[in-house]
PDB file of N, CA and C in Angstrom:
ATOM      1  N   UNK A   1       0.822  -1.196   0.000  1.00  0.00           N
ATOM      2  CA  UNK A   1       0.000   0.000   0.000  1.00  0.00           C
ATOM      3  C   UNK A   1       0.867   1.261   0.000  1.00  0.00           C
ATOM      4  N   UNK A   2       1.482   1.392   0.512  1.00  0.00           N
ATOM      5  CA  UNK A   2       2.846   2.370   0.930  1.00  0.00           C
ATOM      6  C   UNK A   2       3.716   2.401  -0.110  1.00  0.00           C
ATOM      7  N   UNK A   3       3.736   1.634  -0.944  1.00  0.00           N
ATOM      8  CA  UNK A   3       4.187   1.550  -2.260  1.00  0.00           C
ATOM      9  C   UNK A   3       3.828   2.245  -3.558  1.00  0.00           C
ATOM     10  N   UNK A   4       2.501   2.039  -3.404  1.00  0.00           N
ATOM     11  CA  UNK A   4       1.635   2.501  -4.701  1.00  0.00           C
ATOM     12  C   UNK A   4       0.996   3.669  -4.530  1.00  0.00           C
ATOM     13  N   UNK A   5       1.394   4.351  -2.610  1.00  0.00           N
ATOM     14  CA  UNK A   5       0.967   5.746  -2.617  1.00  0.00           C
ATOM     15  C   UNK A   5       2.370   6.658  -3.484  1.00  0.00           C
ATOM     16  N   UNK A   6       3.399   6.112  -3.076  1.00  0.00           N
ATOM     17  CA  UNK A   6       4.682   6.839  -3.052  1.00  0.00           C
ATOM     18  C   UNK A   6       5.403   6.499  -4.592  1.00  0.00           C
ATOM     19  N   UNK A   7       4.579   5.425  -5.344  1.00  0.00           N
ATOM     20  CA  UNK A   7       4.763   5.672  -7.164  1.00  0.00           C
ATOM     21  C   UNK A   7       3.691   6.594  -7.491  1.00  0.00           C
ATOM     22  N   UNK A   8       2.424   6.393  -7.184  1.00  0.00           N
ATOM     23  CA  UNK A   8       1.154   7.417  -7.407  1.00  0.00           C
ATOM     24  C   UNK A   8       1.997   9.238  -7.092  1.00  0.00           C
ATOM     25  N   UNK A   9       2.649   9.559  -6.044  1.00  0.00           N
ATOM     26  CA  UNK A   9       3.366  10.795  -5.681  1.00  0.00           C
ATOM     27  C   UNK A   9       4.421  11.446  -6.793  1.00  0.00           C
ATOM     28  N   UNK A  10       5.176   9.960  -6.765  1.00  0.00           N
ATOM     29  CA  UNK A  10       6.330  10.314  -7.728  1.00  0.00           C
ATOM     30  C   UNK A  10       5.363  10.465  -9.048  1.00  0.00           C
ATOM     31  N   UNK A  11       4.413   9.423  -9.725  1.00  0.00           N
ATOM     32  CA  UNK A  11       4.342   9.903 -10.963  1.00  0.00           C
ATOM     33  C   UNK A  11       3.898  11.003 -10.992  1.00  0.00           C
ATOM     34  N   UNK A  12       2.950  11.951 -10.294  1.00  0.00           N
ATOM     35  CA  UNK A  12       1.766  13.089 -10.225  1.00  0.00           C
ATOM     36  C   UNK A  12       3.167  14.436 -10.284  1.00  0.00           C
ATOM     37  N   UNK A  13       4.148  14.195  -9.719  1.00  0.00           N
ATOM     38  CA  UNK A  13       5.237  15.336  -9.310  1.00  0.00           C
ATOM     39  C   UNK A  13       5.913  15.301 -10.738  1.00  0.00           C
ATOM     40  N   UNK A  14       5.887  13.988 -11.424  1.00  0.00           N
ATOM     41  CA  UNK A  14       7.037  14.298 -12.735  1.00  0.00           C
ATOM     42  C   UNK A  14       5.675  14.607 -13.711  1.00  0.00           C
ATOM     43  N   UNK A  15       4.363  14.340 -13.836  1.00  0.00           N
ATOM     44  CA  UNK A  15       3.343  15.489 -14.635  1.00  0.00           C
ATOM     45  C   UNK A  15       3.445  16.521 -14.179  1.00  0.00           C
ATOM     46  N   UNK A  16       3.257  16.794 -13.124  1.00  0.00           N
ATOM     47  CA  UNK A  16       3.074  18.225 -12.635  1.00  0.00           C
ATOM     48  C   UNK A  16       4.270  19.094 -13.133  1.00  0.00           C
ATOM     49  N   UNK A  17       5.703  18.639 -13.523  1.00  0.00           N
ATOM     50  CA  UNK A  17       6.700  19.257 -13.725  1.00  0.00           C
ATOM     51  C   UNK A  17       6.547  19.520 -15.583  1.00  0.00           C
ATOM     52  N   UNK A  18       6.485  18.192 -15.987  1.00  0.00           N
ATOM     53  CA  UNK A  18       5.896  18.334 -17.744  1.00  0.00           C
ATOM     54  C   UNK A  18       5.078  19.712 -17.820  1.00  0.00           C
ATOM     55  N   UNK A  19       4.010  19.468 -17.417  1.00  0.00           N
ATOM     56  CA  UNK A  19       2.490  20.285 -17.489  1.00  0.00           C
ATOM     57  C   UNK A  19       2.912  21.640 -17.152  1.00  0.00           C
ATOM     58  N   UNK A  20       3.713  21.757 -16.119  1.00  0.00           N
ATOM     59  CA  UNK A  20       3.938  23.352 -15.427  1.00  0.00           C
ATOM     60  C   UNK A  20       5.325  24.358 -16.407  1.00  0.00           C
ATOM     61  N   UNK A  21       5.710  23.184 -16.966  1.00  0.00           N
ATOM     62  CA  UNK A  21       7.454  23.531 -17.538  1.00  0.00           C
ATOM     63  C   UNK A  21       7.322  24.981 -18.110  1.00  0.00           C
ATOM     64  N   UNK A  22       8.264  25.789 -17.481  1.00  0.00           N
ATOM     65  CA  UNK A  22       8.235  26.881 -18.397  1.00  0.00           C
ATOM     66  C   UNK A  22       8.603  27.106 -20.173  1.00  0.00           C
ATOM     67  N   UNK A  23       8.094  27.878 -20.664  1.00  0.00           N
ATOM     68  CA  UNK A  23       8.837  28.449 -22.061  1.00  0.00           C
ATOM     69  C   UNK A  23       9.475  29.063 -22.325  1.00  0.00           C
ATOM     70  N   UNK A  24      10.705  28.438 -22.908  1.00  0.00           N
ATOM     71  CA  UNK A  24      11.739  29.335 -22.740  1.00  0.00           C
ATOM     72  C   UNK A  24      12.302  29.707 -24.382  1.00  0.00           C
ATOM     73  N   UNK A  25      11.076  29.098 -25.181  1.00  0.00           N
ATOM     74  CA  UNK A  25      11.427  29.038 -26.586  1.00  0.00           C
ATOM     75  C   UNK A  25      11.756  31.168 -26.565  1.00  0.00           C
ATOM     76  N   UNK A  26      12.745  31.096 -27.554  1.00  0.00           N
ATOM     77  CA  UNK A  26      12.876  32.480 -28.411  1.00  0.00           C
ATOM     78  C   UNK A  26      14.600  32.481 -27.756  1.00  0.00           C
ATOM     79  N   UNK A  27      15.025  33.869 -28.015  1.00  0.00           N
ATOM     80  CA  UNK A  27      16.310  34.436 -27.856  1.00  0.00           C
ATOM     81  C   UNK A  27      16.351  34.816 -26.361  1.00  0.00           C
ATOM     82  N   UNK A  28      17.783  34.325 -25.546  1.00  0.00           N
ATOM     83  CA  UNK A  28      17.818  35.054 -24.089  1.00  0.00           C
ATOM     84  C   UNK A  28      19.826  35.124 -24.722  1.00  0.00           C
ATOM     85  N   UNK A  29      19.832  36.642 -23.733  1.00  0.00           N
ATOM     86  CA  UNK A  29      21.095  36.989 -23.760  1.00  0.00           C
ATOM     87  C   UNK A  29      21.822  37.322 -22.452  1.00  0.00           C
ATOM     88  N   UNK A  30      23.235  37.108 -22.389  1.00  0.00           N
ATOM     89  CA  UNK A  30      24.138  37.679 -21.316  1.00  0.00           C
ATOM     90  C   UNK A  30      25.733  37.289 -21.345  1.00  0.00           C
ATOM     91  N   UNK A  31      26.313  37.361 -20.117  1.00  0.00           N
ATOM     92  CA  UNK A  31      27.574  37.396 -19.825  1.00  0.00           C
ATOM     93  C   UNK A  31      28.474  36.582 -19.120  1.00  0.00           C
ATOM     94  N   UNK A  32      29.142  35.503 -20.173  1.00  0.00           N
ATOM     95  CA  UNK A  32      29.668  34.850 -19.724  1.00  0.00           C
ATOM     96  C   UNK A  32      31.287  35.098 -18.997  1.00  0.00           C
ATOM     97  N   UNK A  33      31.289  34.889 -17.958  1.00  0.00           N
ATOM     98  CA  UNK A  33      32.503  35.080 -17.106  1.00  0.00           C
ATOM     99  C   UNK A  33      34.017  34.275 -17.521  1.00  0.00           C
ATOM    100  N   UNK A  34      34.913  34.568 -18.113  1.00  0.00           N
ATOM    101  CA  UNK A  34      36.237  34.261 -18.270  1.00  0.00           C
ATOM    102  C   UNK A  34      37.144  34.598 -17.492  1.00  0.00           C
ATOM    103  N   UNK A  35      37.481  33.980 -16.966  1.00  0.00           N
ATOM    104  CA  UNK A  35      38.398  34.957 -15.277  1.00  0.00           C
ATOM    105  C   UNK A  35      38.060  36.345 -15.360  1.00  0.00           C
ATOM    106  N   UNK A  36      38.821  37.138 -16.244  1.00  0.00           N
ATOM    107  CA  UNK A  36      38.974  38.745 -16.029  1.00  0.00           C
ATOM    108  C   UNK A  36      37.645  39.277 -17.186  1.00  0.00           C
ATOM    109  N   UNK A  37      37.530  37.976 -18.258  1.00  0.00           N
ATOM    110  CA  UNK A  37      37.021  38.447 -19.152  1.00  0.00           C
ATOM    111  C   UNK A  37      35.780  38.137 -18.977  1.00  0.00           C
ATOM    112  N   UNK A  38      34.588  39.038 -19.956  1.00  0.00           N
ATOM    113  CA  UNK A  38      33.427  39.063 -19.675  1.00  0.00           C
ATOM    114  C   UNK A  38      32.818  38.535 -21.830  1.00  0.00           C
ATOM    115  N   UNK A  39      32.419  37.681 -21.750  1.00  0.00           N
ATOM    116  CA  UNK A  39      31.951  37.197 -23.136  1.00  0.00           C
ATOM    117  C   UNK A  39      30.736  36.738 -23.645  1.00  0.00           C
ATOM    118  N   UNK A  40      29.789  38.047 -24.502  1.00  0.00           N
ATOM    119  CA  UNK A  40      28.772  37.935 -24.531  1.00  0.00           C
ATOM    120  C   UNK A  40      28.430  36.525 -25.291  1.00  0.00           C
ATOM    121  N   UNK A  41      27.204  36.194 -24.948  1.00  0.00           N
ATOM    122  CA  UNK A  41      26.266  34.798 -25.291  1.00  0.00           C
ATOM    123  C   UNK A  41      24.821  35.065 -25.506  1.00  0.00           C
ATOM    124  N   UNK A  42      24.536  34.755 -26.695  1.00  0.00           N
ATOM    125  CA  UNK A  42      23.092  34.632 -26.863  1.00  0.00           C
ATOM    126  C   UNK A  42      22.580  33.279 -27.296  1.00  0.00           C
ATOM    127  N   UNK A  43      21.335  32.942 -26.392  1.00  0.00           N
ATOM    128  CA  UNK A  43      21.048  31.493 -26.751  1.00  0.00           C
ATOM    129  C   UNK A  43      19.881  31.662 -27.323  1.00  0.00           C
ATOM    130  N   UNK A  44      19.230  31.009 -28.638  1.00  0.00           N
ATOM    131  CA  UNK A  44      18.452  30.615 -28.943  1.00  0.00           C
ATOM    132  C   UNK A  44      17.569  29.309 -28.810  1.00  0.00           C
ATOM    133  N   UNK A  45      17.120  29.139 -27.843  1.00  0.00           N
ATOM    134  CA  UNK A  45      15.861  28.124 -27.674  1.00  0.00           C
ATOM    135  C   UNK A  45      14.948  27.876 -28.430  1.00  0.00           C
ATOM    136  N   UNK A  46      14.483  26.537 -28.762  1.00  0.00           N
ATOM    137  CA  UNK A  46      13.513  26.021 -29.195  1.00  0.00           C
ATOM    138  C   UNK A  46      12.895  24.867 -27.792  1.00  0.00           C
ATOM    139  N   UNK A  47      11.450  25.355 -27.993  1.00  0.00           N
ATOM    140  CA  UNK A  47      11.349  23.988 -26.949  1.00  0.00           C
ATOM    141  C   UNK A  47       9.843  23.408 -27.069  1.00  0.00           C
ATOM    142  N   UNK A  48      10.223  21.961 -27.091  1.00  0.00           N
ATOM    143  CA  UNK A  48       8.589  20.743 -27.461  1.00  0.00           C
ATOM    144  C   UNK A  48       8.197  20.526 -26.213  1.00  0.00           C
ATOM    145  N   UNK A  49       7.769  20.554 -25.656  1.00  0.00           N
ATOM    146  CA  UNK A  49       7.358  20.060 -24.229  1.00  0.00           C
ATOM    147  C   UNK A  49       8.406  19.919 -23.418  1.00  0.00           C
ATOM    148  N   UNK A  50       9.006  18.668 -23.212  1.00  0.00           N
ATOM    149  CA  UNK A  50      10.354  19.152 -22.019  1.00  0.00           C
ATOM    150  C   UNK A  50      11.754  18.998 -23.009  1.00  0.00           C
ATOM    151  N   UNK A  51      11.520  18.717 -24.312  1.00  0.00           N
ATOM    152  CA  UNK A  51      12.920  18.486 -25.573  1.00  0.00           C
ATOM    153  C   UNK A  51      12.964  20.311 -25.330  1.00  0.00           C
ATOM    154  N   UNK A  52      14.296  20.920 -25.497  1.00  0.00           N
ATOM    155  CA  UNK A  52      14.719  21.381 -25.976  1.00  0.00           C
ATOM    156  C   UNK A  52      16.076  21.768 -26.774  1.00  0.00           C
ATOM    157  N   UNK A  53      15.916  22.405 -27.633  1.00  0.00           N
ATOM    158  CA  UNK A  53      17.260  22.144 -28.847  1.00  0.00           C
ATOM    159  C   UNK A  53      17.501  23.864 -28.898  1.00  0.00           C
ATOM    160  N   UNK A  54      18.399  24.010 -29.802  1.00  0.00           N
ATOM    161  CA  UNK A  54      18.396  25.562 -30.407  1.00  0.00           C
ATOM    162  C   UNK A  54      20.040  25.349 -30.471  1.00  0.00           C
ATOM    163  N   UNK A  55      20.396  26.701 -30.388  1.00  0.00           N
ATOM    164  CA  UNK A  55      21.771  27.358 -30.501  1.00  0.00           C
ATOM    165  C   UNK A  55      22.548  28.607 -29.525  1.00  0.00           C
ATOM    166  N   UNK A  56      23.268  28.339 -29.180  1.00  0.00           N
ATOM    167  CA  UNK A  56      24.139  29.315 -28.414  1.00  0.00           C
ATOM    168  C   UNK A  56      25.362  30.100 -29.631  1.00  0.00           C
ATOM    169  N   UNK A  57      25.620  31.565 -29.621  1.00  0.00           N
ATOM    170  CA  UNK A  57      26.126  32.205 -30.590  1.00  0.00           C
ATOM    171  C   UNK A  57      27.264  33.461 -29.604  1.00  0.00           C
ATOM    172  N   UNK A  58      28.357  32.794 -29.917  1.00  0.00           N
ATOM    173  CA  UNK A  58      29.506  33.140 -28.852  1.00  0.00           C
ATOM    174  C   UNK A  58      30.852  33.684 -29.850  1.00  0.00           C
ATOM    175  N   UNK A  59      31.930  33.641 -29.489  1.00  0.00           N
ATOM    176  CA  UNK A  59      33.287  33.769 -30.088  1.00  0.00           C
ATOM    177  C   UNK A  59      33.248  32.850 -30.917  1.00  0.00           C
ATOM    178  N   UNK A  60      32.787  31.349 -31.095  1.00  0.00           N
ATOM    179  CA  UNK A  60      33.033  30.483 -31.603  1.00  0.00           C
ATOM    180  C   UNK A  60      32.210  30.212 -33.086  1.00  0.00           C
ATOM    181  N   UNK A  61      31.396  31.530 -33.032  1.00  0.00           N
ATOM    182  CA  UNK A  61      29.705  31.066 -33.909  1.00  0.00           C
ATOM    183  C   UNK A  61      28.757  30.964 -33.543  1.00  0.00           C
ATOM    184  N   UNK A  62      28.043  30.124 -34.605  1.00  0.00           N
ATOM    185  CA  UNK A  62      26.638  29.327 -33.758  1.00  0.00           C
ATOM    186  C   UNK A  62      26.946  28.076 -33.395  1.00  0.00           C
ATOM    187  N   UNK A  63      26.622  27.570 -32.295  1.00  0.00           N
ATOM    188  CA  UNK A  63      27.237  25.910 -32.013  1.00  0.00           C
ATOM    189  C   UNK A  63      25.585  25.505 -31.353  1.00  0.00           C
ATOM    190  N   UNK A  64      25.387  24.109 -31.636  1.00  0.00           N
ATOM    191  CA  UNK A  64      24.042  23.761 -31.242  1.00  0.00           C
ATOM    192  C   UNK A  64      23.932  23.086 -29.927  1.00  0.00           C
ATOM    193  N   UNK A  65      22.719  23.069 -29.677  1.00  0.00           N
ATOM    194  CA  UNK A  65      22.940  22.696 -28.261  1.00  0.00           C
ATOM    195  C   UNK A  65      22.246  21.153 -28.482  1.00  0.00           C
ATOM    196  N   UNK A  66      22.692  20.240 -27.590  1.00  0.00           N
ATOM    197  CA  UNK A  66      22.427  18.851 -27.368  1.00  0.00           C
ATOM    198  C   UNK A  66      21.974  18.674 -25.864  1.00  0.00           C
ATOM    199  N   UNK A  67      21.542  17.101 -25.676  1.00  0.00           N
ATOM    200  CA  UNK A  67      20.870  16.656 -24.414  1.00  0.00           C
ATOM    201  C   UNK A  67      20.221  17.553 -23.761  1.00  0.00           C
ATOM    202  N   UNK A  68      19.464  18.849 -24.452  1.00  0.00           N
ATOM    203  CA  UNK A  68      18.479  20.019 -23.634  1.00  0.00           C
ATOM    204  C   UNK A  68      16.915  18.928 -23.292  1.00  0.00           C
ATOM    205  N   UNK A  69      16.713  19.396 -22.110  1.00  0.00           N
ATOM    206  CA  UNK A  69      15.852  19.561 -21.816  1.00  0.00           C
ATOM    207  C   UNK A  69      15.011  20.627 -20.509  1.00  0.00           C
ATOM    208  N   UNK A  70      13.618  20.770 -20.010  1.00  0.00           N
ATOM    209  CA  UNK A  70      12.837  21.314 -19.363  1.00  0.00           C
ATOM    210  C   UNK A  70      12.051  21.097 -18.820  1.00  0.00           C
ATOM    211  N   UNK A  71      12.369  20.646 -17.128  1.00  0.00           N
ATOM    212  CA  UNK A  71      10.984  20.156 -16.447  1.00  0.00           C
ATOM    213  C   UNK A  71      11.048  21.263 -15.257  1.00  0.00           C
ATOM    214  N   UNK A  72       9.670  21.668 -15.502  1.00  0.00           N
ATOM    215  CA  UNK A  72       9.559  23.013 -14.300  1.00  0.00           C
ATOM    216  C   UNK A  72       9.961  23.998 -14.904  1.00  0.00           C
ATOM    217  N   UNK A  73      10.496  24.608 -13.841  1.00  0.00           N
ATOM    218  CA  UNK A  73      11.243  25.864 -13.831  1.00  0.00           C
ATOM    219  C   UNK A  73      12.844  25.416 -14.489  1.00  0.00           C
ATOM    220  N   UNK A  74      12.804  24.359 -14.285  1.00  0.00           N
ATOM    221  CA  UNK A  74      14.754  24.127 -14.509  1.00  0.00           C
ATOM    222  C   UNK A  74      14.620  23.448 -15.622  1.00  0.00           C
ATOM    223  N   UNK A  75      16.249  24.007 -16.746  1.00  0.00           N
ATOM    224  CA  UNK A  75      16.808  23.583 -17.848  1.00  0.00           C
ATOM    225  C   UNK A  75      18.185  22.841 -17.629  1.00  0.00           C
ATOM    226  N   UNK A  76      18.350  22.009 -18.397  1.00  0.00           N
ATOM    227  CA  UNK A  76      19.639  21.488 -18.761  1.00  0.00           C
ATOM    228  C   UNK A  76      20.169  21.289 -20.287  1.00  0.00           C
ATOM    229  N   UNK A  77      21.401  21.570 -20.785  1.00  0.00           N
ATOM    230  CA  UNK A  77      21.932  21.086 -22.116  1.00  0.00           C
ATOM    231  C   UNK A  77      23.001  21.081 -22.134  1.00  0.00           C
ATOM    232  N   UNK A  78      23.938  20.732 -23.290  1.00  0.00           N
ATOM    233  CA  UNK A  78      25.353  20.765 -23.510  1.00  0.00           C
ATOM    234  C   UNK A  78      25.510  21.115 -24.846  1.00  0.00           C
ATOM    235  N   UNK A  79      26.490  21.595 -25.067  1.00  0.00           N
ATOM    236  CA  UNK A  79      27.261  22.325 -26.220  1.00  0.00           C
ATOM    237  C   UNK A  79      28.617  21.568 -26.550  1.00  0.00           C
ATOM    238  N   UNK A  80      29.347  21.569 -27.611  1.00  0.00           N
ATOM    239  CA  UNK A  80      30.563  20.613 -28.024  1.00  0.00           C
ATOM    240  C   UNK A  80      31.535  22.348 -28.571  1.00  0.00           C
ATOM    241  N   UNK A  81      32.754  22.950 -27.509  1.00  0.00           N
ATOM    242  CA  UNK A  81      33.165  24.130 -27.915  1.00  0.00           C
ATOM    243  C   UNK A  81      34.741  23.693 -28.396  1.00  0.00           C
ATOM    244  N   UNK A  82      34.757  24.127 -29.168  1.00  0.00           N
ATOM    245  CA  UNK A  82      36.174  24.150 -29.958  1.00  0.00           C
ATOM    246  C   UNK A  82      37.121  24.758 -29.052  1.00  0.00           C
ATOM    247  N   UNK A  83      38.257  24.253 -28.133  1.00  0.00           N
ATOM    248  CA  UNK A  83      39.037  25.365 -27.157  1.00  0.00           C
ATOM    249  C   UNK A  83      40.221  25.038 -27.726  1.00  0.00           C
ATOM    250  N   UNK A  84      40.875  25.820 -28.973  1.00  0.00           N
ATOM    251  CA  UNK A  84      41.963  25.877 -29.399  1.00  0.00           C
ATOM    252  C   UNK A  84      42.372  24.069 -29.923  1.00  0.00           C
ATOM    253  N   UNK A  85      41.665  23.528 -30.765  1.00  0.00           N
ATOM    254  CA  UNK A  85      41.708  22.023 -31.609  1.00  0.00           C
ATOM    255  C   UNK A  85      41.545  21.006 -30.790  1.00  0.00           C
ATOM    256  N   UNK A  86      40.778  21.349 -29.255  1.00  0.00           N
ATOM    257  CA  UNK A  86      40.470  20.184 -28.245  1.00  0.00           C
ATOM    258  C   UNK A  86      38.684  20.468 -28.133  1.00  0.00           C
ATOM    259  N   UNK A  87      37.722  19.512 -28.964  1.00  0.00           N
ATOM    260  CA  UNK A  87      36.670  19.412 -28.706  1.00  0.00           C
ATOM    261  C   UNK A  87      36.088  19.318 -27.212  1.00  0.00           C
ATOM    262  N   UNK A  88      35.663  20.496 -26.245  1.00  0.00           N
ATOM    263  CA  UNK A  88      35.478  20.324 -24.847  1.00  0.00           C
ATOM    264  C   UNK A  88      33.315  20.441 -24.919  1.00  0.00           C
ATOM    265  N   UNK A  89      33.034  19.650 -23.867  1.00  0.00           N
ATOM    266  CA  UNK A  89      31.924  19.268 -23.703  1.00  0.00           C
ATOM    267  C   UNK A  89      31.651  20.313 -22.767  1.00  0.00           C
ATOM    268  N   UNK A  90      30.534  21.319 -22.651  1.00  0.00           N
ATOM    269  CA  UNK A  90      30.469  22.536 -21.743  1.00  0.00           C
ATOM    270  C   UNK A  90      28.622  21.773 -21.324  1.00  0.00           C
ATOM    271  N   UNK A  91      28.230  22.293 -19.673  1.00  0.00           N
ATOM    272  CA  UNK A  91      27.201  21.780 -19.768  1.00  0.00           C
ATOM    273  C   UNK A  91      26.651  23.060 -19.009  1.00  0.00           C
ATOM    274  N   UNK A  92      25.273  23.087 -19.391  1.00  0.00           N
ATOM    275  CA  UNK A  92      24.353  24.490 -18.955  1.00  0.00           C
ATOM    276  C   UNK A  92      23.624  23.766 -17.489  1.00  0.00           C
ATOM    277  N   UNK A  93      23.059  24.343 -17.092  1.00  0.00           N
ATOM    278  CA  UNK A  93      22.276  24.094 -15.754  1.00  0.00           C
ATOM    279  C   UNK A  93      21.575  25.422 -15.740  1.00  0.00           C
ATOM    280  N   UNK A  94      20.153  25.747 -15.469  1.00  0.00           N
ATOM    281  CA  UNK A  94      19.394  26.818 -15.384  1.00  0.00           C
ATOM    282  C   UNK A  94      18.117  26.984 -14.247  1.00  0.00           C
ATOM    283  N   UNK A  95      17.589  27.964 -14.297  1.00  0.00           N
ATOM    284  CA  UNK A  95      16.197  27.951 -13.142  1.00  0.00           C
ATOM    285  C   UNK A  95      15.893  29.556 -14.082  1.00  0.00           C
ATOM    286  N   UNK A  96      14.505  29.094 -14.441  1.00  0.00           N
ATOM    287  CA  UNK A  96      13.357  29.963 -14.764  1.00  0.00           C
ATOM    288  C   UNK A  96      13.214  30.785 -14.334  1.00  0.00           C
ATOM    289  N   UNK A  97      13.168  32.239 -14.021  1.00  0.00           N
ATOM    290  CA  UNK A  97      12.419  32.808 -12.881  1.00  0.00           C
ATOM    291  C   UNK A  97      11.753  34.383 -14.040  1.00  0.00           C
ATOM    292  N   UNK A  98      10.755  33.729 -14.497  1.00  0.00           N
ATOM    293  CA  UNK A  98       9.801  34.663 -15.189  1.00  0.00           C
ATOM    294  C   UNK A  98      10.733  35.380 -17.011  1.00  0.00           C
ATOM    295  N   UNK A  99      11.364  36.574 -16.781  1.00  0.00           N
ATOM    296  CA  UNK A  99      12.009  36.517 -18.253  1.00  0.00           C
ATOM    297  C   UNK A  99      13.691  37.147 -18.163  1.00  0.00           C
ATOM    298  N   UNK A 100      14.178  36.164 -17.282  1.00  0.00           N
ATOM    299  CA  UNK A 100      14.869  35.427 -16.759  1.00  0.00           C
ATOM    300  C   UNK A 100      15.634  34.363 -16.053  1.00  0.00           C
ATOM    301  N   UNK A 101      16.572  33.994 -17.147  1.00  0.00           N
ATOM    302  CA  UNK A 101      17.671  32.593 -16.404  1.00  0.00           C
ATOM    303  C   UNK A 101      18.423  32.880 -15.780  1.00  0.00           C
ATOM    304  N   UNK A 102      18.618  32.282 -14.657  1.00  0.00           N
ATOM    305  CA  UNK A 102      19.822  31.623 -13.778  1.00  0.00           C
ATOM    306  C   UNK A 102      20.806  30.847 -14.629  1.00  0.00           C
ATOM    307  N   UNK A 103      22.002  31.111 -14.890  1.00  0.00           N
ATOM    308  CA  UNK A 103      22.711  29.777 -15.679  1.00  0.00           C
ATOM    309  C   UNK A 103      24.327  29.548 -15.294  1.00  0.00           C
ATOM    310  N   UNK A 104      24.371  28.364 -14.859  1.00  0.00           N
ATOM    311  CA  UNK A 104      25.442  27.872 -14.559  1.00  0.00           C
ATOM    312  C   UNK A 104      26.343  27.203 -15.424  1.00  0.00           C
ATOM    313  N   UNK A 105      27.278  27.373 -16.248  1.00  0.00           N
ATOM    314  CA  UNK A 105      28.084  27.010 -16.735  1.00  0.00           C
ATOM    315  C   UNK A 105      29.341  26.353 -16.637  1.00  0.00           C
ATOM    316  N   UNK A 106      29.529  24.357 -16.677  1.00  0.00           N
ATOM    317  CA  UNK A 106      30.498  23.849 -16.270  1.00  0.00           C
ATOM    318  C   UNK A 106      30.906  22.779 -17.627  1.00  0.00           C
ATOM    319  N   UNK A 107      32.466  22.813 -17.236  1.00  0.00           N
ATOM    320  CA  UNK A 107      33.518  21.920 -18.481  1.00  0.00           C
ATOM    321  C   UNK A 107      34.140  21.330 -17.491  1.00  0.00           C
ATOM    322  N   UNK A 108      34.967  20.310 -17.740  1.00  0.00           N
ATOM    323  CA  UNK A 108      36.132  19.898 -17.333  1.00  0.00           C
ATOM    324  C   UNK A 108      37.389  20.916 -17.039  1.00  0.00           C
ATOM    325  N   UNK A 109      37.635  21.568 -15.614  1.00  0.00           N
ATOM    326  CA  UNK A 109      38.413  21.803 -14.420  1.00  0.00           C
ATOM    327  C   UNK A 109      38.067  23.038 -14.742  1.00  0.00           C
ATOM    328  N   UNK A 110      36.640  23.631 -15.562  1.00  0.00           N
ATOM    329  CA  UNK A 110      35.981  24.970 -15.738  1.00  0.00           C
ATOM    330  C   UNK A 110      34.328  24.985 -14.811  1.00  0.00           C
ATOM    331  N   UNK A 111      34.492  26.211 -14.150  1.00  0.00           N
ATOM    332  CA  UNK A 111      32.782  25.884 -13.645  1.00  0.00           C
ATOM    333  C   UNK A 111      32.566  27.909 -13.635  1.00  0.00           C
ATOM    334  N   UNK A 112      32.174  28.341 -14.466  1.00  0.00           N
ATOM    335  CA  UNK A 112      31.623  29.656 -14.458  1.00  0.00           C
ATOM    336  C   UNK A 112      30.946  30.348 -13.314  1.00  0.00           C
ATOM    337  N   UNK A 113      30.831  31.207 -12.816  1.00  0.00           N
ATOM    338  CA  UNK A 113      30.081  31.972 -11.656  1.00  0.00           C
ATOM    339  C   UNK A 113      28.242  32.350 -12.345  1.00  0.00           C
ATOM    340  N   UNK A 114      27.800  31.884 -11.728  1.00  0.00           N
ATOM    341  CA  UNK A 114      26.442  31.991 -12.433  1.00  0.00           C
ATOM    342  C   UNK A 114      25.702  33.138 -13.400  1.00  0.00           C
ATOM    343  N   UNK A 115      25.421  33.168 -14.249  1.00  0.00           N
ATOM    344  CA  UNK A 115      25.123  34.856 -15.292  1.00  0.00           C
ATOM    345  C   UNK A 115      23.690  34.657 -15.325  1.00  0.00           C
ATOM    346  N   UNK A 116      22.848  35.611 -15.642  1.00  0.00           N
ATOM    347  CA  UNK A 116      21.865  35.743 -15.207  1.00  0.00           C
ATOM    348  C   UNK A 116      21.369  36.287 -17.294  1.00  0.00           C
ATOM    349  N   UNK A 117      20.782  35.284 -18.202  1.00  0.00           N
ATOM    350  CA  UNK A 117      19.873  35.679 -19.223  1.00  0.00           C
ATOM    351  C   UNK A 117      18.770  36.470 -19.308  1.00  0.00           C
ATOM    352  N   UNK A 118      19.012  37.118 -20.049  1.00  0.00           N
ATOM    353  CA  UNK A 118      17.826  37.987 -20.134  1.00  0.00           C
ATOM    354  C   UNK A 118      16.921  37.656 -21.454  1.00  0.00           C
ATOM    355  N   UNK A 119      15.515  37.592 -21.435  1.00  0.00           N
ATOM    356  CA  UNK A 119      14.517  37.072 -22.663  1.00  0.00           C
ATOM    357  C   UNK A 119      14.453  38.233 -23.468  1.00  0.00           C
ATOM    358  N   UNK A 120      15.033  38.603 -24.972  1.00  0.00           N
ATOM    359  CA  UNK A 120      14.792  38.878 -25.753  1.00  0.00           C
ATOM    360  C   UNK A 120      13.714  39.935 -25.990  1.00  0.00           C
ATOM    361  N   UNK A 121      13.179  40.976 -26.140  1.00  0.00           N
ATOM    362  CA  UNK A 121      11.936  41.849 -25.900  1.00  0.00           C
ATOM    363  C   UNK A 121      11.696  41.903 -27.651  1.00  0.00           C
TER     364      UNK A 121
END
């Protein structure tokens, strides 16, 4: 009994997260932190229900984003960045908060100070 309350909980919490997910489809922009340096980023979102895809457009170009997704308020994806002929795997981490992201930015022995996106007007 205690079982099938606490799968009944869990499943109702991962709809409730689908159903509630914010939209974050369109353009958000800001400032990515390089030790001293400051390097603008604009991401373009696309988003299907909790898939999301698009592009981030940096020093490097446009580079696409992979493994995105959106449940709730919170995003995740990764990007593949060219750092001088070593393909490095960069991964996003985010939180919604109306028409603005929270975004955390981490690589291998890199972890960014959090920048704050702004939605596109």
């Amino acid at each position: 009994m205690i079982r099938r309350v606490l799968l009944f909980a869990v499943a109702g919490a991962l709809l409730a997260g689908l159903l509630f997910a914010a939209d974050v489809s369109g353009s958000w922009s800001g400032m990515m932190a390089f030790g001293d340096n400051q390097v603008p980023l604009t991401y373009n979102f696309k988003q299907d229900g909790a898939k999301l895809t698009g592009t981030v457009r940096g020093p490097n170009g446009d580079l696409p984003l992979d493994e995105g997704k959106v449940v709730g308020d919170k995003l995740s994806f990764s990007v593949m960045v060219d750092m001088g002929g070593t393909p490095t795997k960069f991964t996003g981490e985010g939180t919604v908060k109306g028409d603005e992201i929270v975004l955390e930015t981490k690589a291998p022995n890199f972890t960014s100070p959090p920048m704050t996106l702004k939605r596109a007007k």
